[in-house]
C-alpha atoms as a PDB file:
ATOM      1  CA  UNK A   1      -9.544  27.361 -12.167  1.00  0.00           C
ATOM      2  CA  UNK A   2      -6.927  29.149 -14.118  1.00  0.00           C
ATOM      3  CA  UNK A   3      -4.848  27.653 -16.688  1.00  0.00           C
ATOM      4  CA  UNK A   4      -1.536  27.809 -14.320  1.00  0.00           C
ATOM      5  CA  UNK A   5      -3.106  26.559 -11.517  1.00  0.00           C
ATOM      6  CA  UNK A   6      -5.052  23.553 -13.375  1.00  0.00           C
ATOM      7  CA  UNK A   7      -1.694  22.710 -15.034  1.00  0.00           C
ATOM      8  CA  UNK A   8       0.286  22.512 -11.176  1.00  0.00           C
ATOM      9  CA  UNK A   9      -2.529  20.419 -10.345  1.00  0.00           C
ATOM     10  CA  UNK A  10      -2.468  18.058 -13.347  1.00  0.00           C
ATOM     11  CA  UNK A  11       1.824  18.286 -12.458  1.00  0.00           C
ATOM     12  CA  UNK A  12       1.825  17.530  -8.993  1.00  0.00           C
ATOM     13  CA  UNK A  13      -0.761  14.425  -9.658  1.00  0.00           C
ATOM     14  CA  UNK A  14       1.470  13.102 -11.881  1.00  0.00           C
ATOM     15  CA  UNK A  15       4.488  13.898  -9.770  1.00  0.00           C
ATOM     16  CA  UNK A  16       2.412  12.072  -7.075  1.00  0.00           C
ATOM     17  CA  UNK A  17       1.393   8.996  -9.598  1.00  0.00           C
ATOM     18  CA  UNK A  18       4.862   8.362 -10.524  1.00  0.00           C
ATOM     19  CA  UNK A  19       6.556   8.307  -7.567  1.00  0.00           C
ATOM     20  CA  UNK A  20       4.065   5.597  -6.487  1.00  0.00           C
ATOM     21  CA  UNK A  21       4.792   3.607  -9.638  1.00  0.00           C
ATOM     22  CA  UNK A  22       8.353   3.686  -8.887  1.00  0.00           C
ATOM     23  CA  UNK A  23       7.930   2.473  -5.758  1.00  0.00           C
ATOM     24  CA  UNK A  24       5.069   0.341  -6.523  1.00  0.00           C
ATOM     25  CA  UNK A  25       7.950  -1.471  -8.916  1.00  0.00           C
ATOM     26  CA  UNK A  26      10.490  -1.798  -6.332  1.00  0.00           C
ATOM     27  CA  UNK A  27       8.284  -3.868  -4.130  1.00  0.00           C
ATOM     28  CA  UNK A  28       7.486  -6.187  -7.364  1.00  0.00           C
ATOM     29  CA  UNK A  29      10.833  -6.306  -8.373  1.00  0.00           C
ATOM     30  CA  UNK A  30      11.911  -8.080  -5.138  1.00  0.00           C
ATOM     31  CA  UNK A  31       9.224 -10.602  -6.416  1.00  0.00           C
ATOM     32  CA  UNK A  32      11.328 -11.892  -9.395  1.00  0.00           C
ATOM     33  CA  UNK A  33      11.749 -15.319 -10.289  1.00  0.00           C
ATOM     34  CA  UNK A  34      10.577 -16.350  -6.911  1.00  0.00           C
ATOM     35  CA  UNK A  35       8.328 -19.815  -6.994  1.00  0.00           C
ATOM     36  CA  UNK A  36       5.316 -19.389  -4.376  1.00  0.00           C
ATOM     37  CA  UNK A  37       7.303 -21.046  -2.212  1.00  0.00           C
ATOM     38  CA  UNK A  38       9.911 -18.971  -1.591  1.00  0.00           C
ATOM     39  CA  UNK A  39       7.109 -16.087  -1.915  1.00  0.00           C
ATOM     40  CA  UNK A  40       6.092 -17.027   1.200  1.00  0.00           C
ATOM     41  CA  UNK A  41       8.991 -18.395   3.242  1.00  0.00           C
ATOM     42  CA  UNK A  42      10.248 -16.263   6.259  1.00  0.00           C
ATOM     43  CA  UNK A  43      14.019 -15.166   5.916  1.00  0.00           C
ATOM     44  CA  UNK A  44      14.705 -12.870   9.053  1.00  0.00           C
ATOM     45  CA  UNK A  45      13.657 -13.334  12.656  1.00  0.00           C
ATOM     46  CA  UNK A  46      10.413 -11.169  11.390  1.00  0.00           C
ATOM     47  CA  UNK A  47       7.373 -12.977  10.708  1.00  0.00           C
ATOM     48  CA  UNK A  48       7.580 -10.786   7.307  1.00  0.00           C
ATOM     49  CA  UNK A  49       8.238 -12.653   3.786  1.00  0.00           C
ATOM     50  CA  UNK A  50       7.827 -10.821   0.147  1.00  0.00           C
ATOM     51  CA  UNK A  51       4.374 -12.443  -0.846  1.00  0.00           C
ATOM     52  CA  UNK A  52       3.127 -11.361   2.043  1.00  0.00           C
ATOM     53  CA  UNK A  53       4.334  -7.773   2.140  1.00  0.00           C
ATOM     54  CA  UNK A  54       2.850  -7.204  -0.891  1.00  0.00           C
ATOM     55  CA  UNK A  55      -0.372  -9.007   0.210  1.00  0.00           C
ATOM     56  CA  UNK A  56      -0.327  -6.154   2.694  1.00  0.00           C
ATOM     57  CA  UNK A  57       0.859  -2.850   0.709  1.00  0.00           C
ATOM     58  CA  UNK A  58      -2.368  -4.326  -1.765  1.00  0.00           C
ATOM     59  CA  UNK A  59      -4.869  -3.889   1.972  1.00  0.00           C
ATOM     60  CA  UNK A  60      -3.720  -1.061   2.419  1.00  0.00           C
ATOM     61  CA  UNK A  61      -3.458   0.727  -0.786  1.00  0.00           C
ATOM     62  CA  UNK A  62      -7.314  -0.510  -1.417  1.00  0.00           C
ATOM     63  CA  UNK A  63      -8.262   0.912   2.166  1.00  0.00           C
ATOM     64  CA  UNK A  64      -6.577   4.375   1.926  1.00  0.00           C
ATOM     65  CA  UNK A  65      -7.977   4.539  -1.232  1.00  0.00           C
ATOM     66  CA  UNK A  66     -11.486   3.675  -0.731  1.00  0.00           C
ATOM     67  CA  UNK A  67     -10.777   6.143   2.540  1.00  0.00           C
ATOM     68  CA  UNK A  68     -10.053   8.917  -0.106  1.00  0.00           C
ATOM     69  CA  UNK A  69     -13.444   7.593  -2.250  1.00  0.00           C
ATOM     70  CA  UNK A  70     -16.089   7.445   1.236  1.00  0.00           C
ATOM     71  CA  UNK A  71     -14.467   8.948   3.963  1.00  0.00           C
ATOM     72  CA  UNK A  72     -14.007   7.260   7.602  1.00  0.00           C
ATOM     73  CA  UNK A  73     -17.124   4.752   6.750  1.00  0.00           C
ATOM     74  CA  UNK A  74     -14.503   2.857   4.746  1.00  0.00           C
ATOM     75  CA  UNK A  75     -12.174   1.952   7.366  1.00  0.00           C
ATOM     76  CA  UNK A  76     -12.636  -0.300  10.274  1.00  0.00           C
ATOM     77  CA  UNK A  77     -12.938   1.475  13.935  1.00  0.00           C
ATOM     78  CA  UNK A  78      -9.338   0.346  15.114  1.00  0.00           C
ATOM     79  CA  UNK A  79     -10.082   1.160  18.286  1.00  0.00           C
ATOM     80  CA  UNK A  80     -12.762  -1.408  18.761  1.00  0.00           C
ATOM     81  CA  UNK A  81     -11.172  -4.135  17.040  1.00  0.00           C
ATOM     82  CA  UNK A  82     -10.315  -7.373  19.258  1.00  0.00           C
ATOM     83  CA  UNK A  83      -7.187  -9.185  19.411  1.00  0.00           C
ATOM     84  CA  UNK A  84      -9.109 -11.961  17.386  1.00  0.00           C
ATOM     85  CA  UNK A  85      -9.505  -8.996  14.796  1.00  0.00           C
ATOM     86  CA  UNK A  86      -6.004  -7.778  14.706  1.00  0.00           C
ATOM     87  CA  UNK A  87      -4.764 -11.893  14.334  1.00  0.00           C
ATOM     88  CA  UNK A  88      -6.938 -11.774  11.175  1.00  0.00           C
ATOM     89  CA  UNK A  89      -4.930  -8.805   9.916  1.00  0.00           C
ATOM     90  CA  UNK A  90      -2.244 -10.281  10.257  1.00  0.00           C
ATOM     91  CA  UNK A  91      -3.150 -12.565   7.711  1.00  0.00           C
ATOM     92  CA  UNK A  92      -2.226 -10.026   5.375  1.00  0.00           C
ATOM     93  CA  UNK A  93       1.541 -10.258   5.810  1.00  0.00           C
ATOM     94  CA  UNK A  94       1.150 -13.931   4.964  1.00  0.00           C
ATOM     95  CA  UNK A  95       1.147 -16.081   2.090  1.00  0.00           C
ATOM     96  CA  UNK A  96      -1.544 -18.404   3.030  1.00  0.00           C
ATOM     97  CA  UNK A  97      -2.246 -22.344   1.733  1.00  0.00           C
ATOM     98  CA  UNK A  98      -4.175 -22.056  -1.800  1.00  0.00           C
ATOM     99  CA  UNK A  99      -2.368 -18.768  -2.530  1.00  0.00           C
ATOM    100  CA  UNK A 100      -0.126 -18.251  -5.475  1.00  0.00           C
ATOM    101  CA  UNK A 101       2.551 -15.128  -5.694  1.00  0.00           C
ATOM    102  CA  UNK A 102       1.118 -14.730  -9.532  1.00  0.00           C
ATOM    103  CA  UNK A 103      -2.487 -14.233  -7.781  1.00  0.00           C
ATOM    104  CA  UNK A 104      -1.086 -11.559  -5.243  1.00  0.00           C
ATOM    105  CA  UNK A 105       0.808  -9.665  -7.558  1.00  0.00           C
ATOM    106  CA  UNK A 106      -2.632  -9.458 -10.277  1.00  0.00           C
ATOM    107  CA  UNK A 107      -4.512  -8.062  -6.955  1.00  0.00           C
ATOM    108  CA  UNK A 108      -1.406  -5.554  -6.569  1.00  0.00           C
ATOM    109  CA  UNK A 109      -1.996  -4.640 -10.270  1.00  0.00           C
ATOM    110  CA  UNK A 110      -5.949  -4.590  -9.803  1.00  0.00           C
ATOM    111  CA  UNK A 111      -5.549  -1.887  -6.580  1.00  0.00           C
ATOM    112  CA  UNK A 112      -3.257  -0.196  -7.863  1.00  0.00           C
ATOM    113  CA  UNK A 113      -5.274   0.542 -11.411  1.00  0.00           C
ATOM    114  CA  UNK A 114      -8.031   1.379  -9.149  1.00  0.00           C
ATOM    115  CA  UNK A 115      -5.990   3.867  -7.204  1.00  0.00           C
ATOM    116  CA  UNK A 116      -3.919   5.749 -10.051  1.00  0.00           C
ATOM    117  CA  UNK A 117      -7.622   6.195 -12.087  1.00  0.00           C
ATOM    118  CA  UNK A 118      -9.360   7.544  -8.624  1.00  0.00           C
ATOM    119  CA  UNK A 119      -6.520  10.082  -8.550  1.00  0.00           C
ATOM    120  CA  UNK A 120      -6.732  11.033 -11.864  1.00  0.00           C
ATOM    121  CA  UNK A 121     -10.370  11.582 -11.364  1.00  0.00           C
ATOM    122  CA  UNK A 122     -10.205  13.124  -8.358  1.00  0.00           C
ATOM    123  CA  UNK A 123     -11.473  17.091  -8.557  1.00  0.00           C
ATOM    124  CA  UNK A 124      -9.606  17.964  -5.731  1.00  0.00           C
ATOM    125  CA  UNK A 125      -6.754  16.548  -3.518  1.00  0.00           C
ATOM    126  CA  UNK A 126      -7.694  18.984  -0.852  1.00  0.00           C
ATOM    127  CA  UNK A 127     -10.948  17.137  -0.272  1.00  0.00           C
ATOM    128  CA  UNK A 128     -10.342  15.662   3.503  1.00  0.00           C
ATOM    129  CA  UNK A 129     -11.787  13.323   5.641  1.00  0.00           C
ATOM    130  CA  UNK A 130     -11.787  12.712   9.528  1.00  0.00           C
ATOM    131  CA  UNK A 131      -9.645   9.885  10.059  1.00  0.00           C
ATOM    132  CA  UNK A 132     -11.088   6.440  11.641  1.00  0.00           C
ATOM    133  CA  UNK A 133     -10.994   5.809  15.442  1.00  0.00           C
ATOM    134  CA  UNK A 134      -7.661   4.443  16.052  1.00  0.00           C
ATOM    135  CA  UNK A 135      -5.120   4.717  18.755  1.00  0.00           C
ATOM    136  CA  UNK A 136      -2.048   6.041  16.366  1.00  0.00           C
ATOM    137  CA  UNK A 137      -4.638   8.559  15.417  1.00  0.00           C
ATOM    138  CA  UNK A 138      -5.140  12.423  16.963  1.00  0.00           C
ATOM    139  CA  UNK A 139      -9.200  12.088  17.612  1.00  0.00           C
ATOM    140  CA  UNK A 140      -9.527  15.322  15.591  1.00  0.00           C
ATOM    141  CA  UNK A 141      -7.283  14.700  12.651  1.00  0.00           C
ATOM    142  CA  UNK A 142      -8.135  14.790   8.918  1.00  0.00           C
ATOM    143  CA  UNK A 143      -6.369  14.005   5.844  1.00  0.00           C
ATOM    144  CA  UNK A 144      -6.512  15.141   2.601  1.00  0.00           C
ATOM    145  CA  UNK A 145      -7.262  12.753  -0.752  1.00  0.00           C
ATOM    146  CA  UNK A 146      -3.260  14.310  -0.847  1.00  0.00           C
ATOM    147  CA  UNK A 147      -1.944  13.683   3.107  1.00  0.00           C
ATOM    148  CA  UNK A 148      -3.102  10.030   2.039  1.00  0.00           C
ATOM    149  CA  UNK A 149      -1.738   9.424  -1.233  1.00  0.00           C
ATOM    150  CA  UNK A 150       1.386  10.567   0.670  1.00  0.00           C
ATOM    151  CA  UNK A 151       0.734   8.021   2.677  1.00  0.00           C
ATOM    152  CA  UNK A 152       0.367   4.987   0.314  1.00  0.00           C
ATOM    153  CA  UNK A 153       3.772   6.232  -0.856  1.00  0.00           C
ATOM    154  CA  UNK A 154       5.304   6.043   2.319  1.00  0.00           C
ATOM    155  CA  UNK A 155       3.657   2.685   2.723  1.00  0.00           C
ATOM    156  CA  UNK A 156       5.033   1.219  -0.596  1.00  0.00           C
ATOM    157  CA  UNK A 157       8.679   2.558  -0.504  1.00  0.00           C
ATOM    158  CA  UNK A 158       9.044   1.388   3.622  1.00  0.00           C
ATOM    159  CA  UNK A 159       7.630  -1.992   2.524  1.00  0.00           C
ATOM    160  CA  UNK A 160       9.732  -2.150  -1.097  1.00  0.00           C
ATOM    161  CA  UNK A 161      12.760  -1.440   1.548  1.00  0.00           C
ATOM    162  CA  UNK A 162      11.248  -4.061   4.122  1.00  0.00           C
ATOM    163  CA  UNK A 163      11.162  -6.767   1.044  1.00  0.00           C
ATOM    164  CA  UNK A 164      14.653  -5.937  -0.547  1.00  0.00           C
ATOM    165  CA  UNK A 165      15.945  -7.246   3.018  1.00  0.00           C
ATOM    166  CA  UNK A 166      13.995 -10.332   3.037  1.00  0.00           C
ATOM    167  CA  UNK A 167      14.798 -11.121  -0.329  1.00  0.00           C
ATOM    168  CA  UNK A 168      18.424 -10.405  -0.176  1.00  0.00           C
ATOM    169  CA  UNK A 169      17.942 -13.072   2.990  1.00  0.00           C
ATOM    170  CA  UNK A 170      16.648 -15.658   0.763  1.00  0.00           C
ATOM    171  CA  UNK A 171      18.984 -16.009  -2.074  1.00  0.00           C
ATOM    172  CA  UNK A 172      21.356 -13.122  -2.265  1.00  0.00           C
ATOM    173  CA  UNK A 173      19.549 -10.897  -4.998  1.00  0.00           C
ATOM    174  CA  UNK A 174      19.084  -7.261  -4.569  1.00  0.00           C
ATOM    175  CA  UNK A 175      16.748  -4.518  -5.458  1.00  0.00           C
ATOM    176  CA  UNK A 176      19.497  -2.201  -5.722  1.00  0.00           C
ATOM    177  CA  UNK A 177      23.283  -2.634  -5.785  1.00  0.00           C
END
């Protein structure tokens, strides 16, 4: 590897990194001050509520990521799962009894340490898996350790946008503006 082209790769992961952390702080932001409470407490005619949206960008940050790690043996065959199966995922957009919003945000922080040191070790982002058997999915499609860091991203910031609304539904405060 040449020193330019080393250098646009050592950019571009950090170009990558960041805009993660920026969005990875929006989402927390929304998060502020709240008691567990209101962490969990539905606003909006969605079954969504902040604690819980986080709960979920943490499953799947840690699943894309351990995709990127070991491939489609990390992730569950979607297209097999039962309805039982998906009700259990949906446990993820929830802040169940026993859970705190201080717990779920020190997961957040554990995944996404995890995440931002597996990119930085990563030799290449164009190292690509097939992606797991799921419905949304083209049978034959692959993604890149990049394609799905692009993808937490987009995860994150839709999610950060997703909680600014429900938050903003609670008790007035905004993200932004």
């Amino acid at each position: 590897m040449t020193e330019t082209t080393h250098n646009t790769a050592t950019a571009e992961r950090s170009d990558l990194l960041e805009t993660l952390a920026k969005h990875r702080q929006f989402l927390r932001f929304t998060a502020r001050d709240l008691s567990d409470e209101q962490a969990g407490q539905r606003t909006t005619a969605s079954e969504l509520c902040v604690g819980g949206l986080i709960k979920h960008v943490t499953s799947v940050e840690r699943s894309w990521a351990n995709f990127i790690e070991h491939g489609t043996s990390a992730m569950p065959d979607f297209s097999a799962m039962t309805e039982a199966d998906f009700a259990k995922r949906a446990d993820d957009f929830r802040m169940l009894p026993g859970e705190t919003l201080a717990g779920v945000l020190a997961e957040y922080e554990k995944v996404a340490q995890r995440t931002d040191d597996l990119v930085a070790a990563l030799p290449d982002l164009n190292v690509s898996h097939p992606l797991p058997k799921a419905p949304w999915f083209e049978s034959s499609a692959r993604w890149s350790a990049r394609r799905t860091l692009l993808h937490i991203i987009a995860e994150t910031a839709q999610h950060a946008g997703h909680a600014d609304i429900l938050r903003e539904s609670l008790d007035g405060a905004k993200s932004m503006g």
